[in-house]
C-alpha atoms as a PDB file:
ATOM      1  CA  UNK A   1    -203.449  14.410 120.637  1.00  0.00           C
ATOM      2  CA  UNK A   2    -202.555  17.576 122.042  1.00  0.00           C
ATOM      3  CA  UNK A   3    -200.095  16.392 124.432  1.00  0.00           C
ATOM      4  CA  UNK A   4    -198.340  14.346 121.724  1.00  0.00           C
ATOM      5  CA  UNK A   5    -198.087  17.421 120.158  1.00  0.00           C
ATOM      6  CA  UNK A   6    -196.575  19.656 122.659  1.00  0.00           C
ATOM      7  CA  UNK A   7    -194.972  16.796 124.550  1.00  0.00           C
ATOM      8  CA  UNK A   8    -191.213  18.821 124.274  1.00  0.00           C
ATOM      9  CA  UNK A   9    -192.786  21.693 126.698  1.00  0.00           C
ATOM     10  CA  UNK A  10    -193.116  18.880 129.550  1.00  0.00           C
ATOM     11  CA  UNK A  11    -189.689  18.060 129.486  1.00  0.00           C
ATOM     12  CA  UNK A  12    -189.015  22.353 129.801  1.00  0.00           C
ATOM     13  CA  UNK A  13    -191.352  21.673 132.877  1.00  0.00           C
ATOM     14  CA  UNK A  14    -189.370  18.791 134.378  1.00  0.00           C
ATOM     15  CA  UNK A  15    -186.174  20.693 133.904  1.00  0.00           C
ATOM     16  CA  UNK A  16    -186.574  23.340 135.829  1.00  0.00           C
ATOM     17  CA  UNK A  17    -188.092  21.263 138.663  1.00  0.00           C
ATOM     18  CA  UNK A  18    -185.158  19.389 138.994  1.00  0.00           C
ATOM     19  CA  UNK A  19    -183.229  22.459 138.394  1.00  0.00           C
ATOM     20  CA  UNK A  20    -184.799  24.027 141.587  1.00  0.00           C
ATOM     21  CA  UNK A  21    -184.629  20.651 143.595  1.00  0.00           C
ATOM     22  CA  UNK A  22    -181.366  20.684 143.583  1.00  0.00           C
ATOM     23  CA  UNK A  23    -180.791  24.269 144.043  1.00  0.00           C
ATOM     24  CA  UNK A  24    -182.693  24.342 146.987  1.00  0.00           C
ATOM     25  CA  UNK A  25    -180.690  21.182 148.482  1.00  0.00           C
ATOM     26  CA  UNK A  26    -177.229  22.795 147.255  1.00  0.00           C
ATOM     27  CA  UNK A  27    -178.463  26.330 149.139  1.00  0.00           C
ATOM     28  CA  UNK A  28    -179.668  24.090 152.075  1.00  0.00           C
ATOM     29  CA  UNK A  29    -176.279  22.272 152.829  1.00  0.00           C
ATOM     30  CA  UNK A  30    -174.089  25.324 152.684  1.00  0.00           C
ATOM     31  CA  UNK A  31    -176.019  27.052 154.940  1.00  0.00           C
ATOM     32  CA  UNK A  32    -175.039  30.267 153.407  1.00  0.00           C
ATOM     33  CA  UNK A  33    -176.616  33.126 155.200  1.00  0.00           C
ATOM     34  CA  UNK A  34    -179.518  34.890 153.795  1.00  0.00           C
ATOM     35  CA  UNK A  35    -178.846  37.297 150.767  1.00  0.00           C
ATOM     36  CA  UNK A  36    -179.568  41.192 150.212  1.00  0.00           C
ATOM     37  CA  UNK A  37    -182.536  41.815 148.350  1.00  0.00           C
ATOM     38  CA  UNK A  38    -180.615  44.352 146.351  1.00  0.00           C
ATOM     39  CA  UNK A  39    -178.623  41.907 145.387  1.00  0.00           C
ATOM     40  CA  UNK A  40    -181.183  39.450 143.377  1.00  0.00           C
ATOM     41  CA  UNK A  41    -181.714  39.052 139.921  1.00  0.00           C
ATOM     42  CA  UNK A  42    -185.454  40.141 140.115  1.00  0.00           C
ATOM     43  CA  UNK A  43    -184.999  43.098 142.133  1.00  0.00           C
ATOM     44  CA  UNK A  44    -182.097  44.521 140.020  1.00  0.00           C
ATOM     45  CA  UNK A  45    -184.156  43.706 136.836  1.00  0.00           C
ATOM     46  CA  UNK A  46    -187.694  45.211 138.220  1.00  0.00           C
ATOM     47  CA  UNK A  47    -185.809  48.438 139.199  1.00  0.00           C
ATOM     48  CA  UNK A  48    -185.274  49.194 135.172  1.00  0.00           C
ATOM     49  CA  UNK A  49    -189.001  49.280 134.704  1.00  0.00           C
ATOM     50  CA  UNK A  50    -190.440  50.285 138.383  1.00  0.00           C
ATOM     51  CA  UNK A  51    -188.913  52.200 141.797  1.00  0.00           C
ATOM     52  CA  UNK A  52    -188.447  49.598 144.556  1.00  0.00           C
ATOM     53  CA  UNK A  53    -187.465  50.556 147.935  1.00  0.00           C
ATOM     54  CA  UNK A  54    -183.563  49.518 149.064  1.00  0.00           C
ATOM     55  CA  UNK A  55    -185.384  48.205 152.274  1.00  0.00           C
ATOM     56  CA  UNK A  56    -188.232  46.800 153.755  1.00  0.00           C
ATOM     57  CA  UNK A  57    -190.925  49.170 155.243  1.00  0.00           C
ATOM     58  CA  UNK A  58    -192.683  46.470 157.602  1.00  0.00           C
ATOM     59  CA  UNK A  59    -195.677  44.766 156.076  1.00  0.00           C
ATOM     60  CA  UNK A  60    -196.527  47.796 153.178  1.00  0.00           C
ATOM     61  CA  UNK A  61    -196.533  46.633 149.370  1.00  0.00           C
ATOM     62  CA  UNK A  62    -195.532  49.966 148.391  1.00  0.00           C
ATOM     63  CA  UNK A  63    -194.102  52.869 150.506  1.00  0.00           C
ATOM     64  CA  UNK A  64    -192.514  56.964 149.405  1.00  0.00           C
ATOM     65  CA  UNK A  65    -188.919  57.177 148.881  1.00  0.00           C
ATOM     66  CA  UNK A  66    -186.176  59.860 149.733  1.00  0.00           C
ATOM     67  CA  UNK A  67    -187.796  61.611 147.241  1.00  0.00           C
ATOM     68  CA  UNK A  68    -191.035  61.328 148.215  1.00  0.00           C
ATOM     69  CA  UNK A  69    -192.118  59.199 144.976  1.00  0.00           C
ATOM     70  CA  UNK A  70    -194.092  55.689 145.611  1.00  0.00           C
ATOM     71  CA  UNK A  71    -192.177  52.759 145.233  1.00  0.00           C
ATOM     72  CA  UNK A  72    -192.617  48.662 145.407  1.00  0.00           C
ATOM     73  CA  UNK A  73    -191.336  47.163 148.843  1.00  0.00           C
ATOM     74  CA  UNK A  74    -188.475  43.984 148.272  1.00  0.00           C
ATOM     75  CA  UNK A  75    -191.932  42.514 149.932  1.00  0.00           C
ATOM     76  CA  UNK A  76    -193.739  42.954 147.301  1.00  0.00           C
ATOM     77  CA  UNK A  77    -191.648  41.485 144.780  1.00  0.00           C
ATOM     78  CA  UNK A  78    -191.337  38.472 146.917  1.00  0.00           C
ATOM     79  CA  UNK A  79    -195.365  38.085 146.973  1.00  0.00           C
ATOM     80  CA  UNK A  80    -195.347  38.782 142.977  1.00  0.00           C
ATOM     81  CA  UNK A  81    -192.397  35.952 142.203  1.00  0.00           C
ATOM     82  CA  UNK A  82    -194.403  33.583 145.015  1.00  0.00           C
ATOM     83  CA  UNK A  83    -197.820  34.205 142.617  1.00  0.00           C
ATOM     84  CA  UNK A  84    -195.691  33.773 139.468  1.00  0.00           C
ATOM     85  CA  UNK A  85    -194.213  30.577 140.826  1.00  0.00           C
ATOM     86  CA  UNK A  86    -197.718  29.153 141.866  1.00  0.00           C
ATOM     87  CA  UNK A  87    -198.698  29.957 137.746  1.00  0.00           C
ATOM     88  CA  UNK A  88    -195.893  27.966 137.217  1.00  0.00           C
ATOM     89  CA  UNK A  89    -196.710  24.968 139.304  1.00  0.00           C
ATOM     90  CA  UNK A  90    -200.638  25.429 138.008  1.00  0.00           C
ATOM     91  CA  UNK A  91    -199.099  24.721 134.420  1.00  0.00           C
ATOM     92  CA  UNK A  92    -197.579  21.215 135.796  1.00  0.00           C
ATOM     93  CA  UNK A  93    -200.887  19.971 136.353  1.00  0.00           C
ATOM     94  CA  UNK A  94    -202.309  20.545 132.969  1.00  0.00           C
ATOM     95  CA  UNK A  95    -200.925  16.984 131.592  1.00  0.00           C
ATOM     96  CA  UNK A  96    -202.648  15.388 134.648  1.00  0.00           C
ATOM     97  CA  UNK A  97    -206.184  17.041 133.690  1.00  0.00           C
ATOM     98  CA  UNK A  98    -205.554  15.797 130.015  1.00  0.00           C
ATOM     99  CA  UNK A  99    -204.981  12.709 131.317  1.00  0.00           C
ATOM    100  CA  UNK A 100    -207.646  11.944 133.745  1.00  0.00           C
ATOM    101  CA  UNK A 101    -210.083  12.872 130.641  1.00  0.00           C
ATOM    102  CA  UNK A 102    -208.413  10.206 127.854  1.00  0.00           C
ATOM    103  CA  UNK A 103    -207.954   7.670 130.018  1.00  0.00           C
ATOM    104  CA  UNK A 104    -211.466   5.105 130.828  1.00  0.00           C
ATOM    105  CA  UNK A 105    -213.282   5.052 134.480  1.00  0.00           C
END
């Protein structure tokens, strides 16, 4: 019953799975050399709401700036879209739990 009714949000789901397959396989055969933190989406769009470092400072979350100010490492923001992602991948297994449940042992 409830999947019926939300059954539109799966194919949202499957979407952006196969959107990220074949990113990954398009980034894969060009071989294009790694990309500037400063230069991503998430980094530029995290800056409007919270400092983040221009560089990496080792294996520290957050490090002091020119200024002296604490600010979010480019590491950080990696480890933050990595546990966002992994919520995202949780979400794909809720139609498998409803599943398991409606269908007989």
């Amino acid at each position: 019953m409830i999947i019926s009714a939300w059954a539109w949000v799966f194919y949202i789901f499957a979407a952006f799975l196969i959107y990220t397959a074949i990113k990954l396989l398009y980034d894969e055969a060009t071989d294009q050399p790694e990309s500037d933190p400063n230069d991503m989406f998430v980094v530029k769009t995290l800056r409007k709401v919270i400092p983040v470092t221009k560089s990496y400072h080792g294996d520290r979350l957050v490090s002091a700036t020119e200024t002296g100010k604490k600010a979010v490492t480019p590491l950080f923001v990696a480890l933050l879209s990595i546990g966002f992602i992994d919520v995202m991948f949780a979400f794909d297994s809720i139609p498998a739990i409803f599943e398991s449940r409606r269908s007989p042992s």
